[in-house]
PDB file of N, CA and C in Angstrom:
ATOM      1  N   UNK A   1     -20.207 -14.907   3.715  1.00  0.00           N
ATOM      2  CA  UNK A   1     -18.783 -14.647   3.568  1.00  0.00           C
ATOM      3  C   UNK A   1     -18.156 -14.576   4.953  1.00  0.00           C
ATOM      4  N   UNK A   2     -17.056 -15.130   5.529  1.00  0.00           N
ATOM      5  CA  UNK A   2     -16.472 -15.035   6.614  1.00  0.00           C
ATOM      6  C   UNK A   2     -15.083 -14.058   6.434  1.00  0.00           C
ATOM      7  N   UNK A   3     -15.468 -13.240   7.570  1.00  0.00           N
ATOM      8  CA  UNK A   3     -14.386 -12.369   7.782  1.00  0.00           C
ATOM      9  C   UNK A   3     -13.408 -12.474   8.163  1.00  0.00           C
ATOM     10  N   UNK A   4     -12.090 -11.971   7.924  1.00  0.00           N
ATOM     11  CA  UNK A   4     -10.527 -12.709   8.167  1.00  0.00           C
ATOM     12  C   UNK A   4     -10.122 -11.243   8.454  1.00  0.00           C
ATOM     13  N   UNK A   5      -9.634 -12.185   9.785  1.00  0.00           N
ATOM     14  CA  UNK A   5      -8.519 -10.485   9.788  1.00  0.00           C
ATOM     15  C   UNK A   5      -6.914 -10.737   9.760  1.00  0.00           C
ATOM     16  N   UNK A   6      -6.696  -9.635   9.132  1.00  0.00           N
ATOM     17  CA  UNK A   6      -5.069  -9.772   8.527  1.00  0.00           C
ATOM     18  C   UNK A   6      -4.357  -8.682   9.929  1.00  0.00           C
ATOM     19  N   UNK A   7      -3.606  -9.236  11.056  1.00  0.00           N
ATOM     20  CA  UNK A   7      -2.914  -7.885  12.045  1.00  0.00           C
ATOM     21  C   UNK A   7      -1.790  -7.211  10.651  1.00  0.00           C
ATOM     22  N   UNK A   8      -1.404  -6.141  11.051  1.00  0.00           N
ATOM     23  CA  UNK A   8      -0.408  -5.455  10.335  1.00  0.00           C
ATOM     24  C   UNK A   8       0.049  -4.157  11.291  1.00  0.00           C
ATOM     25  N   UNK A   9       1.000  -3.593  10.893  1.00  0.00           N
ATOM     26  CA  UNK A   9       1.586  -2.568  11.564  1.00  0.00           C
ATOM     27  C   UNK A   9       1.824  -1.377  10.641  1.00  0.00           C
ATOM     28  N   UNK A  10       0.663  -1.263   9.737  1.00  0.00           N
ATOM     29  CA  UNK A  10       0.779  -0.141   8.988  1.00  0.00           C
ATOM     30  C   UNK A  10       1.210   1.416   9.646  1.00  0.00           C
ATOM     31  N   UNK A  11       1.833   2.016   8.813  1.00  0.00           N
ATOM     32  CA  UNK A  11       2.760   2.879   9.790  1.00  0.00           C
ATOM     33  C   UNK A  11       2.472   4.570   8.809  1.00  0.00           C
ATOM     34  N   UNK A  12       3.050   4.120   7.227  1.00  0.00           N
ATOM     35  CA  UNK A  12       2.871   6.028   6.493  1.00  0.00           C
ATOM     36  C   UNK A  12       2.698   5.363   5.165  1.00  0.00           C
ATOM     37  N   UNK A  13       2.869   5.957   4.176  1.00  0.00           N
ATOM     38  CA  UNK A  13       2.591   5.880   2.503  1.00  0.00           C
ATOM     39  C   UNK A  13       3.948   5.183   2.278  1.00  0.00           C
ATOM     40  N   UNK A  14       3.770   4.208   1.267  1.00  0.00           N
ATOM     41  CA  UNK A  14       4.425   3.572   0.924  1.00  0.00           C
ATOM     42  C   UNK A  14       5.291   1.886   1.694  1.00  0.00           C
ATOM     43  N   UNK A  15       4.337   2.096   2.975  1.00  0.00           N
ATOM     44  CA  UNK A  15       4.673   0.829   4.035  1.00  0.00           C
ATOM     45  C   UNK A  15       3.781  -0.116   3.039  1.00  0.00           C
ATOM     46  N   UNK A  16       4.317  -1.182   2.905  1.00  0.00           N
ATOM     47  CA  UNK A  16       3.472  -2.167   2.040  1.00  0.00           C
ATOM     48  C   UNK A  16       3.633  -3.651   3.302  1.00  0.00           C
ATOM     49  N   UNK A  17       3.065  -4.651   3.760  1.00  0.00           N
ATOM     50  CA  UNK A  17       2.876  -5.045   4.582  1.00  0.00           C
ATOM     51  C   UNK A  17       3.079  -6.690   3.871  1.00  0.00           C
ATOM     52  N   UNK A  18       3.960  -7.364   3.996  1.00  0.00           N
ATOM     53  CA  UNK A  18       3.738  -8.697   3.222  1.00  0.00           C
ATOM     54  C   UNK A  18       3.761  -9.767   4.237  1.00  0.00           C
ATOM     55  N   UNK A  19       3.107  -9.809   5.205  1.00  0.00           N
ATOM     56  CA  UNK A  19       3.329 -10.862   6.170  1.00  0.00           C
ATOM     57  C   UNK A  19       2.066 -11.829   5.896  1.00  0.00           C
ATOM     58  N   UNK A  20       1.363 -11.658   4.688  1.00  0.00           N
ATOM     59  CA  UNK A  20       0.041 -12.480   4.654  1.00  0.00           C
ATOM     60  C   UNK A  20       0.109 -12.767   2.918  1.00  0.00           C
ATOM     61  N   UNK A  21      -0.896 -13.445   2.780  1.00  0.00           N
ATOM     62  CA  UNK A  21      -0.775 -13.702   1.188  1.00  0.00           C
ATOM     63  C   UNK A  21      -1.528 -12.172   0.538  1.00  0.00           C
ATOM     64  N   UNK A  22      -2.299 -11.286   1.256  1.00  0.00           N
ATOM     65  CA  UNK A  22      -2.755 -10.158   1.140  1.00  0.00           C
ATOM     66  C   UNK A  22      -1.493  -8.945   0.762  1.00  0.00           C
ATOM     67  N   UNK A  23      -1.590  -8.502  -0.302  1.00  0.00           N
ATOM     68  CA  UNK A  23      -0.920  -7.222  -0.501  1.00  0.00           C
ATOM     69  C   UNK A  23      -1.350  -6.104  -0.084  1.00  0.00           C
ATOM     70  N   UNK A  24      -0.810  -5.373   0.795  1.00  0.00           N
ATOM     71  CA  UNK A  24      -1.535  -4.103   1.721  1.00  0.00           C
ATOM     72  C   UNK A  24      -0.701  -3.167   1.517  1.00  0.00           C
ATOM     73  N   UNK A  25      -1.604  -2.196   1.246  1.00  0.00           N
ATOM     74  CA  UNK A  25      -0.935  -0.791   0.871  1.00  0.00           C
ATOM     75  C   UNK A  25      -1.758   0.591   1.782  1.00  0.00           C
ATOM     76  N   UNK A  26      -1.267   1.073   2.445  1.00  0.00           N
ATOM     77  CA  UNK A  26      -1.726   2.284   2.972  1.00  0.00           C
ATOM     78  C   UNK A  26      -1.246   3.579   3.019  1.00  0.00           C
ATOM     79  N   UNK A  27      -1.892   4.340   2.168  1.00  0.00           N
ATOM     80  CA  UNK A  27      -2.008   5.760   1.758  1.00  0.00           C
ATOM     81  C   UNK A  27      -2.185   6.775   3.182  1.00  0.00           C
ATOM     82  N   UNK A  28      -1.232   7.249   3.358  1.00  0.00           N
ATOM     83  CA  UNK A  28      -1.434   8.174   5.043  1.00  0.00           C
ATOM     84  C   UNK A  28      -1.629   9.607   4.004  1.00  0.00           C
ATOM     85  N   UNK A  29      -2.733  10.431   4.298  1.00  0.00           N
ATOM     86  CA  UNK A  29      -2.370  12.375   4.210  1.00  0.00           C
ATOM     87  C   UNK A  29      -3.337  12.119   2.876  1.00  0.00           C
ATOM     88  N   UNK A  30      -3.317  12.862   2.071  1.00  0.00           N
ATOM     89  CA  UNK A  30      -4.122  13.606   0.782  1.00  0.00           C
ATOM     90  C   UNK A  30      -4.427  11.929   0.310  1.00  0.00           C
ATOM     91  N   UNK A  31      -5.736  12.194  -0.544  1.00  0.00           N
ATOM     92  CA  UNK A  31      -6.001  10.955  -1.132  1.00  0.00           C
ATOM     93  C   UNK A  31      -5.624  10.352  -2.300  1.00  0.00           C
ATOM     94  N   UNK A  32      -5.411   8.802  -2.667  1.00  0.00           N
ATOM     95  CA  UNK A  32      -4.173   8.838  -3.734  1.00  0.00           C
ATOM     96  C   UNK A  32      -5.070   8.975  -5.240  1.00  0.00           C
ATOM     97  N   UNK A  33      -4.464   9.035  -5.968  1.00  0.00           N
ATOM     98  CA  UNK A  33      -4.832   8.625  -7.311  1.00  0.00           C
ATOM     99  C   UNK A  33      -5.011   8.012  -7.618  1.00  0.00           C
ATOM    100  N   UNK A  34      -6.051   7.482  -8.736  1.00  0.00           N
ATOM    101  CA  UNK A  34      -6.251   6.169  -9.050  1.00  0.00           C
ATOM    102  C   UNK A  34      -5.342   5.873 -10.285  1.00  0.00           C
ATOM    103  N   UNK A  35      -3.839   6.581 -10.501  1.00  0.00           N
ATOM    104  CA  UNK A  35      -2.955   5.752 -10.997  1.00  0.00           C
ATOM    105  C   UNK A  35      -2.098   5.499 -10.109  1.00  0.00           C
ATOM    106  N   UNK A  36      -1.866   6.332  -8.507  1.00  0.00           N
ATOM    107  CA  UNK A  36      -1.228   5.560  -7.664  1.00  0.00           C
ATOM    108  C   UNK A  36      -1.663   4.218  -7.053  1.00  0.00           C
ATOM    109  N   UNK A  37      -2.931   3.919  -6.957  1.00  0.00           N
ATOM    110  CA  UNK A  37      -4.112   3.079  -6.453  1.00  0.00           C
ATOM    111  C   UNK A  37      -3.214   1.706  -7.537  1.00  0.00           C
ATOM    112  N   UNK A  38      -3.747   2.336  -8.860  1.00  0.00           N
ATOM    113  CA  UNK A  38      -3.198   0.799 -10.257  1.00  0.00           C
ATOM    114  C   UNK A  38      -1.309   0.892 -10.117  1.00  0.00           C
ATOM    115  N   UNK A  39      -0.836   1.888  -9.646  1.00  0.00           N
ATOM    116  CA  UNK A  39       0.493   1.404  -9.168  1.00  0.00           C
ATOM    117  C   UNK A  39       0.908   0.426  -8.265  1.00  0.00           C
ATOM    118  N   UNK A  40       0.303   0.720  -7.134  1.00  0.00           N
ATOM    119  CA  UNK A  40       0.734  -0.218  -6.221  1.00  0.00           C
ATOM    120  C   UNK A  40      -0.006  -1.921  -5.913  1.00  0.00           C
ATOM    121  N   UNK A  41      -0.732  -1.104  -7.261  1.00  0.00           N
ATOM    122  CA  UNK A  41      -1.657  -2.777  -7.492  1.00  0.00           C
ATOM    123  C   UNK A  41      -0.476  -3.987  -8.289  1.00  0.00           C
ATOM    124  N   UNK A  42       0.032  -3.136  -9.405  1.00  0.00           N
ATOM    125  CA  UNK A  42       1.111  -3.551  -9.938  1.00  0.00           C
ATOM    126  C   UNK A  42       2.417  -4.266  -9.334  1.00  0.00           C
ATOM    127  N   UNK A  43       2.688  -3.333  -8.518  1.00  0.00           N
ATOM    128  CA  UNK A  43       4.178  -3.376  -7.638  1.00  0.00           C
ATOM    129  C   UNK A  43       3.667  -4.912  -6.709  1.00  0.00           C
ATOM    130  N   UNK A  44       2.433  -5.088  -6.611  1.00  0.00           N
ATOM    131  CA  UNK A  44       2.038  -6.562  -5.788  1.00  0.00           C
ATOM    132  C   UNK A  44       2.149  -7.637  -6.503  1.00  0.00           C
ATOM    133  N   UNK A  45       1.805  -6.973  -7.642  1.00  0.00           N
ATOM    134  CA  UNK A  45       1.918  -8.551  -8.844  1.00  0.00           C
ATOM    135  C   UNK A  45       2.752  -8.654  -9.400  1.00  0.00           C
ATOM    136  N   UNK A  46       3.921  -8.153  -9.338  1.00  0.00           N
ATOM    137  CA  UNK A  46       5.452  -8.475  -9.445  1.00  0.00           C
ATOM    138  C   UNK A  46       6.055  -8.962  -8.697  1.00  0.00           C
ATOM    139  N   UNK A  47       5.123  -9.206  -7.179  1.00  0.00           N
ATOM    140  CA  UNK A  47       5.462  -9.686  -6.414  1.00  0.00           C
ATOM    141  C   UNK A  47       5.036 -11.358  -5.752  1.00  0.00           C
ATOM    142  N   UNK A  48       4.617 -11.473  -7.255  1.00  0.00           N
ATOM    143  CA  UNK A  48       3.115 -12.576  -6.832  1.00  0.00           C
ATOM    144  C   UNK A  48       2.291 -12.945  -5.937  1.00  0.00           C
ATOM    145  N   UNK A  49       2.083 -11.813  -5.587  1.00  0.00           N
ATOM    146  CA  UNK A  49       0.805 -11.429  -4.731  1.00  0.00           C
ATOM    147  C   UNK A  49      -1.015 -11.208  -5.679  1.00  0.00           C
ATOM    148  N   UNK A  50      -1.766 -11.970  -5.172  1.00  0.00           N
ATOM    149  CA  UNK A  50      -3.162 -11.967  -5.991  1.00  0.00           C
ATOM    150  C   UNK A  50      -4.507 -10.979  -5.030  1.00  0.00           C
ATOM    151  N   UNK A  51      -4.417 -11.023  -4.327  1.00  0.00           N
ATOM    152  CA  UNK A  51      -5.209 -10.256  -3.147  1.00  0.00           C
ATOM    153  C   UNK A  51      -4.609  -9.268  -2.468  1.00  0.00           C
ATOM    154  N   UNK A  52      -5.388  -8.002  -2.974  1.00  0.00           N
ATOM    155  CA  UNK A  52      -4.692  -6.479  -2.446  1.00  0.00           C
ATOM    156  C   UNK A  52      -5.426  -5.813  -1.560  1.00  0.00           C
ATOM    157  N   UNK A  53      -5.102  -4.952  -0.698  1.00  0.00           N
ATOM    158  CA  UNK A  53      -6.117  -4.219   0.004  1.00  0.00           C
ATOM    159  C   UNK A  53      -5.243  -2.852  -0.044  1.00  0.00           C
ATOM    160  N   UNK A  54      -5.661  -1.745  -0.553  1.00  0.00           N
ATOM    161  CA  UNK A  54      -4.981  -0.928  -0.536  1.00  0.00           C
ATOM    162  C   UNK A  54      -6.343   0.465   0.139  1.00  0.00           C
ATOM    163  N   UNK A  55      -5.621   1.149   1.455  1.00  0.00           N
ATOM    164  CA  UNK A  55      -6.308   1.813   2.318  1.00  0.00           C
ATOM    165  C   UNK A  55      -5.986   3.332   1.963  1.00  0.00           C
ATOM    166  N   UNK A  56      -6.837   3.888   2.296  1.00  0.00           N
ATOM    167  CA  UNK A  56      -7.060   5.029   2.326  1.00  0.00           C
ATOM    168  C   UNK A  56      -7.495   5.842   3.682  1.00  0.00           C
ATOM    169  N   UNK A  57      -7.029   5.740   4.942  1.00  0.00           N
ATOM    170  CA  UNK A  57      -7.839   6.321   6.201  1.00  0.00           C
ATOM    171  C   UNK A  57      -8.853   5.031   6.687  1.00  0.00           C
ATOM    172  N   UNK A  58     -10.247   5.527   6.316  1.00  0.00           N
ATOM    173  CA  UNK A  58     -11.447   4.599   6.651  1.00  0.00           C
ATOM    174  C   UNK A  58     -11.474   3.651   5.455  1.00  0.00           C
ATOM    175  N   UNK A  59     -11.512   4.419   4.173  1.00  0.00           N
ATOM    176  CA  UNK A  59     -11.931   3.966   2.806  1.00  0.00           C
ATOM    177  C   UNK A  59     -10.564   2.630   2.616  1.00  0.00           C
ATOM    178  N   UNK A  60     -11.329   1.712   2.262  1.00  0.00           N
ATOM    179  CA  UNK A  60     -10.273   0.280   1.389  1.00  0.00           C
ATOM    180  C   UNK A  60     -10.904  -0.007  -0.003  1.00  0.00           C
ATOM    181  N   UNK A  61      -9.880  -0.063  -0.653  1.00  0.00           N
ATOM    182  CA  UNK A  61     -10.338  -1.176  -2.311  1.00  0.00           C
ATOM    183  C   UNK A  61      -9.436  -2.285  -1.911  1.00  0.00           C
ATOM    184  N   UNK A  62     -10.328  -3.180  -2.304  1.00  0.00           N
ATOM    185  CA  UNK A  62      -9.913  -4.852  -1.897  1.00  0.00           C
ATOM    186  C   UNK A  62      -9.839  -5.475  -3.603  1.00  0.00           C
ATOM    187  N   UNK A  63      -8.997  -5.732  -3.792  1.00  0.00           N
ATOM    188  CA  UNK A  63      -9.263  -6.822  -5.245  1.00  0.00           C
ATOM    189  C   UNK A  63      -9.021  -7.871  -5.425  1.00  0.00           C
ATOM    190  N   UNK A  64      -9.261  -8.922  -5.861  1.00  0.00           N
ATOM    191  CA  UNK A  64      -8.882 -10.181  -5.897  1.00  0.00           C
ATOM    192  C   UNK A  64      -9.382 -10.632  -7.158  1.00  0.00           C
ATOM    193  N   UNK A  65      -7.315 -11.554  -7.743  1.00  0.00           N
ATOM    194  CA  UNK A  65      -7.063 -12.019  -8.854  1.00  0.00           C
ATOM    195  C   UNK A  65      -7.920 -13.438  -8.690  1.00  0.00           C
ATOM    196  N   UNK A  66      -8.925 -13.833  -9.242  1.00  0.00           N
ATOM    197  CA  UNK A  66      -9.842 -15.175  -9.326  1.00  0.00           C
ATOM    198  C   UNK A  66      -8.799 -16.438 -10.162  1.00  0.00           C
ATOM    199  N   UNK A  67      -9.195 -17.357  -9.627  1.00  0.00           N
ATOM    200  CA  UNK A  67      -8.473 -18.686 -10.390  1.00  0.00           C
ATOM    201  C   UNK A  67      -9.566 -18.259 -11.486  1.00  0.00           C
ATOM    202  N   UNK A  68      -8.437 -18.583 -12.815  1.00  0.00           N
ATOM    203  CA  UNK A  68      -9.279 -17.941 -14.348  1.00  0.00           C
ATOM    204  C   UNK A  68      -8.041 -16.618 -15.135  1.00  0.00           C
ATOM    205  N   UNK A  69      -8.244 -15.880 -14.001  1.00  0.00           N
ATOM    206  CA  UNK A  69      -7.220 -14.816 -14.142  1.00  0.00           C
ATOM    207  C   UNK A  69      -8.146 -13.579 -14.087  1.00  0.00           C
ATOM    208  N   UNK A  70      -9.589 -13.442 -13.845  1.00  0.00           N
ATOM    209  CA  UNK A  70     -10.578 -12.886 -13.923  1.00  0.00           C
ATOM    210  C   UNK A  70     -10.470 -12.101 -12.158  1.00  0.00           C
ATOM    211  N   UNK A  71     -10.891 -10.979 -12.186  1.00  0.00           N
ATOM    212  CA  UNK A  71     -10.268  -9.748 -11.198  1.00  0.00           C
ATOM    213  C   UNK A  71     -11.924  -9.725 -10.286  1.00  0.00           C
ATOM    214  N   UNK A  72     -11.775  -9.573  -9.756  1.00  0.00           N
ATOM    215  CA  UNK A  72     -13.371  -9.036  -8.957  1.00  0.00           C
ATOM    216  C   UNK A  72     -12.806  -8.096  -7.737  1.00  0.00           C
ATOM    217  N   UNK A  73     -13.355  -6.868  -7.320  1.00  0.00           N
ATOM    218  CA  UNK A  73     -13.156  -5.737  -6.540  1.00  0.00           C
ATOM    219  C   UNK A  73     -14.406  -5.304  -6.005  1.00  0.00           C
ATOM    220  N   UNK A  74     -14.102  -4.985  -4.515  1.00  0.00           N
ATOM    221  CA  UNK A  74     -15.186  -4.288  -4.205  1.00  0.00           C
ATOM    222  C   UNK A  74     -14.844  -2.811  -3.194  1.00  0.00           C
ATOM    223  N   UNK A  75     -15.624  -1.736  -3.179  1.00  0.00           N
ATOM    224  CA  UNK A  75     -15.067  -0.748  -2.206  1.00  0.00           C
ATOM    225  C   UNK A  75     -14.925   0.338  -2.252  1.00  0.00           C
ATOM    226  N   UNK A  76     -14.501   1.218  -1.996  1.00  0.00           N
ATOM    227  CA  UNK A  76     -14.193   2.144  -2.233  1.00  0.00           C
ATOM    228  C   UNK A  76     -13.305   3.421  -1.891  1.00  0.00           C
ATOM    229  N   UNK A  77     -12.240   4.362  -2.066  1.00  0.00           N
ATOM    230  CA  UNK A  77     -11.556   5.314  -1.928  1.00  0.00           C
ATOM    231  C   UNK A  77     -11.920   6.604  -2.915  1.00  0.00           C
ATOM    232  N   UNK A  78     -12.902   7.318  -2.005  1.00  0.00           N
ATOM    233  CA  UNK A  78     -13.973   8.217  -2.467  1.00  0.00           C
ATOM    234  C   UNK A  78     -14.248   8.083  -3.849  1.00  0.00           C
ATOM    235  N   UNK A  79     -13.948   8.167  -5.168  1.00  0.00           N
ATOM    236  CA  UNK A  79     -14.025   7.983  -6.156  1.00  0.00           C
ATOM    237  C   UNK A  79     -13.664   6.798  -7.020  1.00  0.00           C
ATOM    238  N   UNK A  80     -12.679   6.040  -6.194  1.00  0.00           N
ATOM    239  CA  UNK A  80     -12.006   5.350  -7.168  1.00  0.00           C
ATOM    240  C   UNK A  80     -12.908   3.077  -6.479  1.00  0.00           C
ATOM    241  N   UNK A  81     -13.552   2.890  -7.100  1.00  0.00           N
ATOM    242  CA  UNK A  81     -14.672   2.086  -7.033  1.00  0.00           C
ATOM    243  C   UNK A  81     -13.554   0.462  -6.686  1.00  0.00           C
ATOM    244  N   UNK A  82     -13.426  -0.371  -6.532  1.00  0.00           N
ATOM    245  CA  UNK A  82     -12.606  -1.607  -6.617  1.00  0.00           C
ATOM    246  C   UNK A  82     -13.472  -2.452  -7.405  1.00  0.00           C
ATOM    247  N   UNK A  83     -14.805  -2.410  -7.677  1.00  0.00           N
ATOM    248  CA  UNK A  83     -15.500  -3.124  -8.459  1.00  0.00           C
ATOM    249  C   UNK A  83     -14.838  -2.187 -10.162  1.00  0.00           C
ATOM    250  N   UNK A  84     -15.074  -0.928 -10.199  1.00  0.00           N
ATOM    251  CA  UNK A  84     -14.029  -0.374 -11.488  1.00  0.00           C
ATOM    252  C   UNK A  84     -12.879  -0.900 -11.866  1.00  0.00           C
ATOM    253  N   UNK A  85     -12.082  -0.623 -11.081  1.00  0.00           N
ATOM    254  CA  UNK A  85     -10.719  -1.188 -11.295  1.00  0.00           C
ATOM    255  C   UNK A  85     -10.686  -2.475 -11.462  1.00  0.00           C
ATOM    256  N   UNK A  86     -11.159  -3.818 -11.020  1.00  0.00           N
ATOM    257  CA  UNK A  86     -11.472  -5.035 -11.244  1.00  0.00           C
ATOM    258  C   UNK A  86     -12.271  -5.353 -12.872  1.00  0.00           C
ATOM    259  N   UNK A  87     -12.785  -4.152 -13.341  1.00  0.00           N
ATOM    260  CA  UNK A  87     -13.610  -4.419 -14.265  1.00  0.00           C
ATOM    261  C   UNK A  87     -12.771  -3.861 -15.633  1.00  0.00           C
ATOM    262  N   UNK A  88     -12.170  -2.779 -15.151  1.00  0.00           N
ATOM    263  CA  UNK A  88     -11.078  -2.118 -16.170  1.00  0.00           C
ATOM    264  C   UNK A  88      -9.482  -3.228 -16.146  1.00  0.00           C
ATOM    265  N   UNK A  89      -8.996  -4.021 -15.054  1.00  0.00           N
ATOM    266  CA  UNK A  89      -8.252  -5.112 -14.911  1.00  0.00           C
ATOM    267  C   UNK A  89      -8.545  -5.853 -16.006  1.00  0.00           C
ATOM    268  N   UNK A  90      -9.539  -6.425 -15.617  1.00  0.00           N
ATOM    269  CA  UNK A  90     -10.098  -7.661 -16.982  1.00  0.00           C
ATOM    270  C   UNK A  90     -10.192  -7.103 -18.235  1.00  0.00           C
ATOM    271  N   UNK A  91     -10.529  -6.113 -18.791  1.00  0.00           N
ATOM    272  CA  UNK A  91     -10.687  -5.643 -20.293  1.00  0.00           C
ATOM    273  C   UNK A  91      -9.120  -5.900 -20.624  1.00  0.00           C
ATOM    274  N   UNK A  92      -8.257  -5.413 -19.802  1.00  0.00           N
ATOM    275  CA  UNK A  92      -6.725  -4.790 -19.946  1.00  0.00           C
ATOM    276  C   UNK A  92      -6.225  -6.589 -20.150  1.00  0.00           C
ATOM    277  N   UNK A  93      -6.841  -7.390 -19.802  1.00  0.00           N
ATOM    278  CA  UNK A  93      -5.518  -8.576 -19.527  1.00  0.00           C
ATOM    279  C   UNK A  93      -4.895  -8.509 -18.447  1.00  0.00           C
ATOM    280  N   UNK A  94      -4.908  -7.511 -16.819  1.00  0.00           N
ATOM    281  CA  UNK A  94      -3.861  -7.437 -16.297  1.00  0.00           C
ATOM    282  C   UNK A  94      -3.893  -8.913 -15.655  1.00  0.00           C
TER     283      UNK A  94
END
C-alpha cells in the first residue's frame, strides 16, 4: 500500500478540511462519540465526498466508500473501530 499524504491546517472541532478528495474531520479536547464520529461521516456524503479521515489527537478512523458502494474502514478512536463502522455502513445501505 503506498502512503499519501494529505497537508491540511487542521485547527479545533468542527474544522472540516476539503482541499483533497479526503473528508477530514478533527475532534480537538474530550473524545467524540461514535454518533458524532457517524455524523460527520454523513455531513461528507452530502458532500460527495467517499474517503474520510476523521481524527481524534493520535487516534484516526479512515473509511472508504469502495466502487460497489461497499465501505471498508480501518483504525481506531479508542473504542470506536473504522473496520466497525465500515461493517455497520454496509448492513445499513449507507
Amino acid at each position: 500500500m503506498k502512503d499519501h499524504f494529505y497537508p491540511s491546517n487542521r485547527v479545533s472541532e468542527g474544522v472540516t478540511i476539503k482541499t483533497s478528495p479526503i473528508y477530514e474531520h478533527y475532534f480537538e479536547g474530550r473524545k467524540p462519540s461514535k454518533a458524532q464520529v457517524i455524523q460527520s461521516i454523513k455531513r461528507g456524503l452530502s458532500g460527495g465526498f467517499h474517503m474520510f479521515e476523521i481524527t481524534w489527537g493520535e487516534n484516526m478512523v479512515t473509511l472508504d466508500r469502495q466502487a460497489g458502494g461497499r465501505w471498508a474502514g480501518w483504525g481506531w478512536i479508542k473504542d470506536i473501530s473504522g473496520s466497525d463502522l465500515a461493517d455497520q455502513f454496509n448492513r445499513e445501505a449507507v
